[in-house]
PDB file of N, CA and C in Angstrom:
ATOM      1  N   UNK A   1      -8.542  -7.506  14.437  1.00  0.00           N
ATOM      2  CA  UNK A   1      -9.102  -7.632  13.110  1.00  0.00           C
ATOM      3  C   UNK A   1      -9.144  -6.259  12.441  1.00  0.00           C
ATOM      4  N   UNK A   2      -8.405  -6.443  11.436  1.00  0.00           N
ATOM      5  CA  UNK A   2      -8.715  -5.221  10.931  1.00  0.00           C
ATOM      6  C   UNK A   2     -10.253  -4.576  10.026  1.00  0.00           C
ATOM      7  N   UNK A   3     -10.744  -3.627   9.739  1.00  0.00           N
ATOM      8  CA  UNK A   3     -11.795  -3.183   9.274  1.00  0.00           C
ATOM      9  C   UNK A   3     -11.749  -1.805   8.672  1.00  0.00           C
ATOM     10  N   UNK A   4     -12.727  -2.490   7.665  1.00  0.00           N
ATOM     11  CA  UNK A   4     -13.178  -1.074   6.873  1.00  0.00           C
ATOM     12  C   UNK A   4     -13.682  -0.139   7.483  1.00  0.00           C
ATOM     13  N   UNK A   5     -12.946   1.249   7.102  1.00  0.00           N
ATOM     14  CA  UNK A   5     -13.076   2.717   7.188  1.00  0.00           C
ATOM     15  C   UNK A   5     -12.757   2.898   8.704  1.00  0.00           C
ATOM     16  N   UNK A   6     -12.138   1.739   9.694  1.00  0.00           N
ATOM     17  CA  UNK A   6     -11.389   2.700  10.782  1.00  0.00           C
ATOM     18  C   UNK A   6      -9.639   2.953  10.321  1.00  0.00           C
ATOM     19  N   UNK A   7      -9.265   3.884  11.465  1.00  0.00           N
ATOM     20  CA  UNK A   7      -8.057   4.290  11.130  1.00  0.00           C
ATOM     21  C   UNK A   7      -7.154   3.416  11.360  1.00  0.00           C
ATOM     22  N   UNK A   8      -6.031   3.307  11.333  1.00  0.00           N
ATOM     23  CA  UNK A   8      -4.825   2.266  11.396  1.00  0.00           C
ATOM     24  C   UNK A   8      -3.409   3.368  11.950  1.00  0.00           C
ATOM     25  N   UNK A   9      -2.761   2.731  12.571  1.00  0.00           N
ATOM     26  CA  UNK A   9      -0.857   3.200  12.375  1.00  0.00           C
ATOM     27  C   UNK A   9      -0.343   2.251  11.488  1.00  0.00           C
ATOM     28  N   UNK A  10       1.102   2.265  10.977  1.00  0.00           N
ATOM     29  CA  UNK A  10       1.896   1.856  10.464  1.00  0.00           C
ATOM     30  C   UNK A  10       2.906   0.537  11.554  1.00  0.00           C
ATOM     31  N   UNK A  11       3.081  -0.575  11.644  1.00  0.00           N
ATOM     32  CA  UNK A  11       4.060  -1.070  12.704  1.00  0.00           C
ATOM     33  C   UNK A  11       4.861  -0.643  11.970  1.00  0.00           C
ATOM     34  N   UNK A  12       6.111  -0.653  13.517  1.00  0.00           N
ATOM     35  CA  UNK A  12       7.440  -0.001  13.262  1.00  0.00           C
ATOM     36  C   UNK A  12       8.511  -1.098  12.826  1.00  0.00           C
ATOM     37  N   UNK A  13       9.830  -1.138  11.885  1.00  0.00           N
ATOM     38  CA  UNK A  13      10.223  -2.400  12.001  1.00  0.00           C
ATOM     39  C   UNK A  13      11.768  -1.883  12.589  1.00  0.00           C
ATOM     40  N   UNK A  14      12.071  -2.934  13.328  1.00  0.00           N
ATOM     41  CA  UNK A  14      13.136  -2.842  14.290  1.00  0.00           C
ATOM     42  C   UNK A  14      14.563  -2.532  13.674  1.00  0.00           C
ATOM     43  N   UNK A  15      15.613  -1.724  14.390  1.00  0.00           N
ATOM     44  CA  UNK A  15      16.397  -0.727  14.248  1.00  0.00           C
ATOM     45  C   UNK A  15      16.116   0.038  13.265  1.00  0.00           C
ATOM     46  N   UNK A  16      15.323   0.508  12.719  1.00  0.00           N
ATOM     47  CA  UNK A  16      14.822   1.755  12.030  1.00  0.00           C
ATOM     48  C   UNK A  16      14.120   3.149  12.751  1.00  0.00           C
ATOM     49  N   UNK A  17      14.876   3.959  12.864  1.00  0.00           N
ATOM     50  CA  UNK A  17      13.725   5.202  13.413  1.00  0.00           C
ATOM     51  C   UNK A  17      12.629   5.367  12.176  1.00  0.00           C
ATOM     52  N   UNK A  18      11.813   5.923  12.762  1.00  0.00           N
ATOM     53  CA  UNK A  18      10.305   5.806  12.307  1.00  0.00           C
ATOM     54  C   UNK A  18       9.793   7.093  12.982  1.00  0.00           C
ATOM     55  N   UNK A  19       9.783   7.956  12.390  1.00  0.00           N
ATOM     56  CA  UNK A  19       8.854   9.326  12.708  1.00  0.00           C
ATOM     57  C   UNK A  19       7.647   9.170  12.371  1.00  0.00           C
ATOM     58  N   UNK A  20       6.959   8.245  11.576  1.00  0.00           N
ATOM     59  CA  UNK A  20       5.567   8.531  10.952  1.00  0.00           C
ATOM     60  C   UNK A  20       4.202   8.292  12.049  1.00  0.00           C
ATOM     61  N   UNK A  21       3.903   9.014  12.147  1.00  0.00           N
ATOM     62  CA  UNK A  21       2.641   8.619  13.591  1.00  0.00           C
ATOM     63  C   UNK A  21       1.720   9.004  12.647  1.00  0.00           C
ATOM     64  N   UNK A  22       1.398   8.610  11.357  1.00  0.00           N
ATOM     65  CA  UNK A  22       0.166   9.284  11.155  1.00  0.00           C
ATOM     66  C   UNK A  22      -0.697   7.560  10.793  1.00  0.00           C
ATOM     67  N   UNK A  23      -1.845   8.216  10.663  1.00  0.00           N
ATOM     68  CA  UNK A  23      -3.580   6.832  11.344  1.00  0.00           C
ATOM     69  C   UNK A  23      -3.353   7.254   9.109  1.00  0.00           C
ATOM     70  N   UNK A  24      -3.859   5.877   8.710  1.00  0.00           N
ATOM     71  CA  UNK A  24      -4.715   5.363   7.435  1.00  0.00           C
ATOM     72  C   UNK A  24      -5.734   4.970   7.550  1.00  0.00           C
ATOM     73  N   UNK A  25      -6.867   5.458   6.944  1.00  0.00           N
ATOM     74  CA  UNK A  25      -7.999   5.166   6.973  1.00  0.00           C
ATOM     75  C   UNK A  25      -8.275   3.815   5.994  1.00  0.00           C
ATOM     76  N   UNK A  26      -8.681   2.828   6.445  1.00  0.00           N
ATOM     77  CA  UNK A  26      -8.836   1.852   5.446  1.00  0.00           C
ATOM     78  C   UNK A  26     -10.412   1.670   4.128  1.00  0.00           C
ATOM     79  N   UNK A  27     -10.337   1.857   3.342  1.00  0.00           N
ATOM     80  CA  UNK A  27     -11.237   1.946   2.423  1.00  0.00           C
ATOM     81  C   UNK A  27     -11.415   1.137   1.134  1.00  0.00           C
ATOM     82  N   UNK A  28     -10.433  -0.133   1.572  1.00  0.00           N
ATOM     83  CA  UNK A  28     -10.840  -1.291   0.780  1.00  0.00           C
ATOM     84  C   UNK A  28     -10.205  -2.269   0.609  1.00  0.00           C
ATOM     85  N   UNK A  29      -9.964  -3.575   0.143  1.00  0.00           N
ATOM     86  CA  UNK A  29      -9.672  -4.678   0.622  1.00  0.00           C
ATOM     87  C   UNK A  29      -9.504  -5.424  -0.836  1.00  0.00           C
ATOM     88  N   UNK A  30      -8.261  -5.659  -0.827  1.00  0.00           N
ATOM     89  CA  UNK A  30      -7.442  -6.747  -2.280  1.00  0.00           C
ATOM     90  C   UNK A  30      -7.390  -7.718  -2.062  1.00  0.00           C
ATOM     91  N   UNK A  31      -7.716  -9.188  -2.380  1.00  0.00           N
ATOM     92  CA  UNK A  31      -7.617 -10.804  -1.717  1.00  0.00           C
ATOM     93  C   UNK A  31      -7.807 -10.426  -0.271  1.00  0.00           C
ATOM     94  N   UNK A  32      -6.856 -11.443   0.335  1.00  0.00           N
ATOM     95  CA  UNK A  32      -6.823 -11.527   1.475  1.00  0.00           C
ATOM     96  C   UNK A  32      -6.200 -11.004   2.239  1.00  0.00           C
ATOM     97  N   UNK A  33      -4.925 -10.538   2.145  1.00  0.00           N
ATOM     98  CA  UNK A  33      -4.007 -10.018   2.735  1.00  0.00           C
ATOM     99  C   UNK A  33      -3.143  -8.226   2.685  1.00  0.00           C
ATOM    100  N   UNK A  34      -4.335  -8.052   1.307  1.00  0.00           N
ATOM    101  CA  UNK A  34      -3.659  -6.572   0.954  1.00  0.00           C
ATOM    102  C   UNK A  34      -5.116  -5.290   1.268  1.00  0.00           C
ATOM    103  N   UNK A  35      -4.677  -4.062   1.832  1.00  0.00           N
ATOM    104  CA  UNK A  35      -5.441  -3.470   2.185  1.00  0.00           C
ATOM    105  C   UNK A  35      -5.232  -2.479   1.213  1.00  0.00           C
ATOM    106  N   UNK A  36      -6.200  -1.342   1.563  1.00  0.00           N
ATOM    107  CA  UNK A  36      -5.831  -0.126   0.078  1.00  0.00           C
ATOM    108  C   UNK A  36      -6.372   1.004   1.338  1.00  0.00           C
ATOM    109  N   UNK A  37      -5.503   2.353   2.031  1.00  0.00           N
ATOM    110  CA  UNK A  37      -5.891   2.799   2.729  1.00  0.00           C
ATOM    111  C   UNK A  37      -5.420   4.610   2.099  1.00  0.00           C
ATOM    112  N   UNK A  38      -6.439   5.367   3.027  1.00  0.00           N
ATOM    113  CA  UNK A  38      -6.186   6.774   2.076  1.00  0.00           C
ATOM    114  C   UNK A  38      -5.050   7.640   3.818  1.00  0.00           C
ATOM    115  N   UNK A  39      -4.450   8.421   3.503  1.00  0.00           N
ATOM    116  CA  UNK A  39      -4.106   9.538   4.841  1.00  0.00           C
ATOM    117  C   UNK A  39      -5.023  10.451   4.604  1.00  0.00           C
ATOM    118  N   UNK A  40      -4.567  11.222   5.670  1.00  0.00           N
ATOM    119  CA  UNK A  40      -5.778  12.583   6.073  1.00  0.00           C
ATOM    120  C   UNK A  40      -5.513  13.721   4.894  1.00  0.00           C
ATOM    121  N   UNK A  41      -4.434  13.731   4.184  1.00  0.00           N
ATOM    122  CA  UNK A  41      -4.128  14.466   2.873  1.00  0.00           C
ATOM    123  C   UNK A  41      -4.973  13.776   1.523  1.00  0.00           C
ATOM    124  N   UNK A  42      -5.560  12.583   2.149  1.00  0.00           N
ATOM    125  CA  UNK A  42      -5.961  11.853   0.872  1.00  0.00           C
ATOM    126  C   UNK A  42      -5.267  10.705  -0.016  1.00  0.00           C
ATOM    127  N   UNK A  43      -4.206  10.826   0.365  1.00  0.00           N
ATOM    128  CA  UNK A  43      -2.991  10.399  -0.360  1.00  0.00           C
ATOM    129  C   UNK A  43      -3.303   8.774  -0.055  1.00  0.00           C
ATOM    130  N   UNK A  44      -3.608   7.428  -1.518  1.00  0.00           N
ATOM    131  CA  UNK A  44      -3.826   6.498  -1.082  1.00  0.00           C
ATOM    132  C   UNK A  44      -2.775   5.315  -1.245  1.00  0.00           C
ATOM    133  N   UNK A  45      -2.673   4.660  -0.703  1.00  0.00           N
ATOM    134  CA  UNK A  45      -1.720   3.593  -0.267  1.00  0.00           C
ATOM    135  C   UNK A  45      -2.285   2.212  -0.182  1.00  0.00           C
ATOM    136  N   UNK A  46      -1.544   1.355  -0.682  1.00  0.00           N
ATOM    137  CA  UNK A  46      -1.395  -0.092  -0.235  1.00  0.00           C
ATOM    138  C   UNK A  46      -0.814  -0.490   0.852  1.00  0.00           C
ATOM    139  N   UNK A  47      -1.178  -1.985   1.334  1.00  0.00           N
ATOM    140  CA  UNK A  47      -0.330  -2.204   2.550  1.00  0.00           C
ATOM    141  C   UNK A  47      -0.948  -3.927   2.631  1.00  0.00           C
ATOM    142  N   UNK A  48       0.245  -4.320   3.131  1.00  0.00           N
ATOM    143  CA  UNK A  48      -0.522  -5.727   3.608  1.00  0.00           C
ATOM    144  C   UNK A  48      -0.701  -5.723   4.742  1.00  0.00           C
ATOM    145  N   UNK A  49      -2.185  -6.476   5.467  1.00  0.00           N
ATOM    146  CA  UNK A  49      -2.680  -5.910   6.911  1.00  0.00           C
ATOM    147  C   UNK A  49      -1.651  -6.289   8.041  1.00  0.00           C
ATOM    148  N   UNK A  50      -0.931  -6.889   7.702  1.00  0.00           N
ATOM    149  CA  UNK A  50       0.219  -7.637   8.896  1.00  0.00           C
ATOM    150  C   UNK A  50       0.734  -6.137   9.173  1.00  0.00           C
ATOM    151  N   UNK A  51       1.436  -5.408   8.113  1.00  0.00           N
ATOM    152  CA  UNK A  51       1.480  -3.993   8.463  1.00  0.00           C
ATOM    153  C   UNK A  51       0.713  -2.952   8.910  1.00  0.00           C
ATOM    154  N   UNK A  52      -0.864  -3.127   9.625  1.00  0.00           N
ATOM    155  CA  UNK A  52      -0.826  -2.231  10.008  1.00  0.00           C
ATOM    156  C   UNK A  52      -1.083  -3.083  11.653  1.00  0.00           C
ATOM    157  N   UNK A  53      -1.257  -1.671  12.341  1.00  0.00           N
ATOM    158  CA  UNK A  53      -1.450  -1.924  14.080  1.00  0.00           C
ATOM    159  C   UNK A  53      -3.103  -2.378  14.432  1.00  0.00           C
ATOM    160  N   UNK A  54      -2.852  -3.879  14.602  1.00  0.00           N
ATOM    161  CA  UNK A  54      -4.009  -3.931  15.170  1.00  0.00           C
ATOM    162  C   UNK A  54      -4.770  -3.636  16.539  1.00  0.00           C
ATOM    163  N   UNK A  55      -6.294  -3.194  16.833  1.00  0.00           N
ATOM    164  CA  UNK A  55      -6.285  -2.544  18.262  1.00  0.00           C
ATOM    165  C   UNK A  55      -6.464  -4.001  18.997  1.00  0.00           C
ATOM    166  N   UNK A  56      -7.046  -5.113  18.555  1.00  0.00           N
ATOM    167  CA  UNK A  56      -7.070  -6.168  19.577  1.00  0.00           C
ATOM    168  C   UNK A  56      -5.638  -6.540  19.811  1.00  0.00           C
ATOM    169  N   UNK A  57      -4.443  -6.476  19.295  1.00  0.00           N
ATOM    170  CA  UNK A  57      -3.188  -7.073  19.388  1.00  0.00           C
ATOM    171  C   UNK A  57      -2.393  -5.677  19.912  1.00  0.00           C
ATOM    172  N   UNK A  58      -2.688  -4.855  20.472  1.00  0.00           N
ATOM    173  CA  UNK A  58      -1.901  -3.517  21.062  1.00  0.00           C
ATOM    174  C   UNK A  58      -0.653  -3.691  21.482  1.00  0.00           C
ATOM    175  N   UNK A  59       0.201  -4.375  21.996  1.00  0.00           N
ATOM    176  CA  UNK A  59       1.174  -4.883  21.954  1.00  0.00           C
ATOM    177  C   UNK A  59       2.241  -4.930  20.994  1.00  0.00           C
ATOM    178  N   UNK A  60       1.380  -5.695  19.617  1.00  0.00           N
ATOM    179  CA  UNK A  60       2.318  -5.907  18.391  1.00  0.00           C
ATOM    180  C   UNK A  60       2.621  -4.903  17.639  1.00  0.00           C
ATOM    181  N   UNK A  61       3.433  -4.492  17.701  1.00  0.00           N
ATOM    182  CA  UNK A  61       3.868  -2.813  17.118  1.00  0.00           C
ATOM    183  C   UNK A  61       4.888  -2.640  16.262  1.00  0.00           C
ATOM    184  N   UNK A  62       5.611  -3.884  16.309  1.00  0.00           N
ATOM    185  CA  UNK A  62       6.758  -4.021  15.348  1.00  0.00           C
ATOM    186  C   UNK A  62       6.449  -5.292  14.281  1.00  0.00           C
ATOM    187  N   UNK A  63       6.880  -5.058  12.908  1.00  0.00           N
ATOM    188  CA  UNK A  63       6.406  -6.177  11.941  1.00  0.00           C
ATOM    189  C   UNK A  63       7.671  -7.164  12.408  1.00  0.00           C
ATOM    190  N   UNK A  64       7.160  -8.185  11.615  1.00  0.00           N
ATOM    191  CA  UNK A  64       8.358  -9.039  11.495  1.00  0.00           C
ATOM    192  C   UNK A  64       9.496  -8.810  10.331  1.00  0.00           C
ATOM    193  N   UNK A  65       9.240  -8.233   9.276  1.00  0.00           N
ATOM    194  CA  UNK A  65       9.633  -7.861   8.364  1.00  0.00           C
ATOM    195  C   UNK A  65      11.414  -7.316   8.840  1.00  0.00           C
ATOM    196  N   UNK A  66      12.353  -7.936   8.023  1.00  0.00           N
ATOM    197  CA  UNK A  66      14.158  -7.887   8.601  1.00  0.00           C
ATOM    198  C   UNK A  66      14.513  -7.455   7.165  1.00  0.00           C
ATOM    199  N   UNK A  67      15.103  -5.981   7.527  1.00  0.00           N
ATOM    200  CA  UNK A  67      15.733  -5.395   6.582  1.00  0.00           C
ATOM    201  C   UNK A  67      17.458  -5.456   5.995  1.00  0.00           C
ATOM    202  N   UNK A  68      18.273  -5.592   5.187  1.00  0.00           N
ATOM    203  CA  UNK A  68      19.615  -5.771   5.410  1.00  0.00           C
ATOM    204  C   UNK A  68      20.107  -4.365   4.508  1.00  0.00           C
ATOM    205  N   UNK A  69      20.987  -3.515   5.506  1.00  0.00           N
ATOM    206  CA  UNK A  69      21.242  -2.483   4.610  1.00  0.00           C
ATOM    207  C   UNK A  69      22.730  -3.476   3.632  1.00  0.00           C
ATOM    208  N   UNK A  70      22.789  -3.022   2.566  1.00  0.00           N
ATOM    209  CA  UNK A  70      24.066  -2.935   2.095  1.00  0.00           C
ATOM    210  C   UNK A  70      25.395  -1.929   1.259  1.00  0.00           C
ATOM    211  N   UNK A  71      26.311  -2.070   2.031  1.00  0.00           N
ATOM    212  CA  UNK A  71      26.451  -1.018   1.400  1.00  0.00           C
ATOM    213  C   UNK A  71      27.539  -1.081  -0.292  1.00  0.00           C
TER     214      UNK A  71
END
C-alpha cells in the first residue's frame, strides 16, 4: 500500500536500462490512482501508484507498462 510522506523507487520497465535509483517522497494523492511525489532536490512529479515500488509487494519491480520503439 502505498502512503503518504514515505519514500518510493520508480519500477523498472523491461528492456530498458534504468539508472534512476533515486526514493520520491509522496506528498499527495489525485483520485485514485495518481500520486504527486517531490525528489530530494525538491523537484515534484506525478505518477500513477502502479508505478511506484511497493514495500509489501518487494518482488514487483517491473511495471507492466510495453513500450514500442519506432523507428
Amino acid at each position: 500500500m502505498i502512503e503518504l510522506g514515505k519514500k518510493y523507487k520508480l519500477k523498472k520497465i523491461k528492456g530498458f536500462k534504468n539508472s534512476d535509483n533515486e526514493y520520491y517522497k509522496v506528498i499527495g494523492f489525485y483520485n485514485f490512482d495518481i500520486v504527486i511525489c517531490e525528489n530530494t532536490s525538491g523537484e515534484r512529479f506525478v505518477f500513477m501508484k502502479e508505478f511506484l515500488i511497493d514495500p509489501q509487494k518487494s518482488d514487483d519491480i517491473y511495471s507492466d507498462l510495453i513500450l514500442e520503439r519506432k523507428e
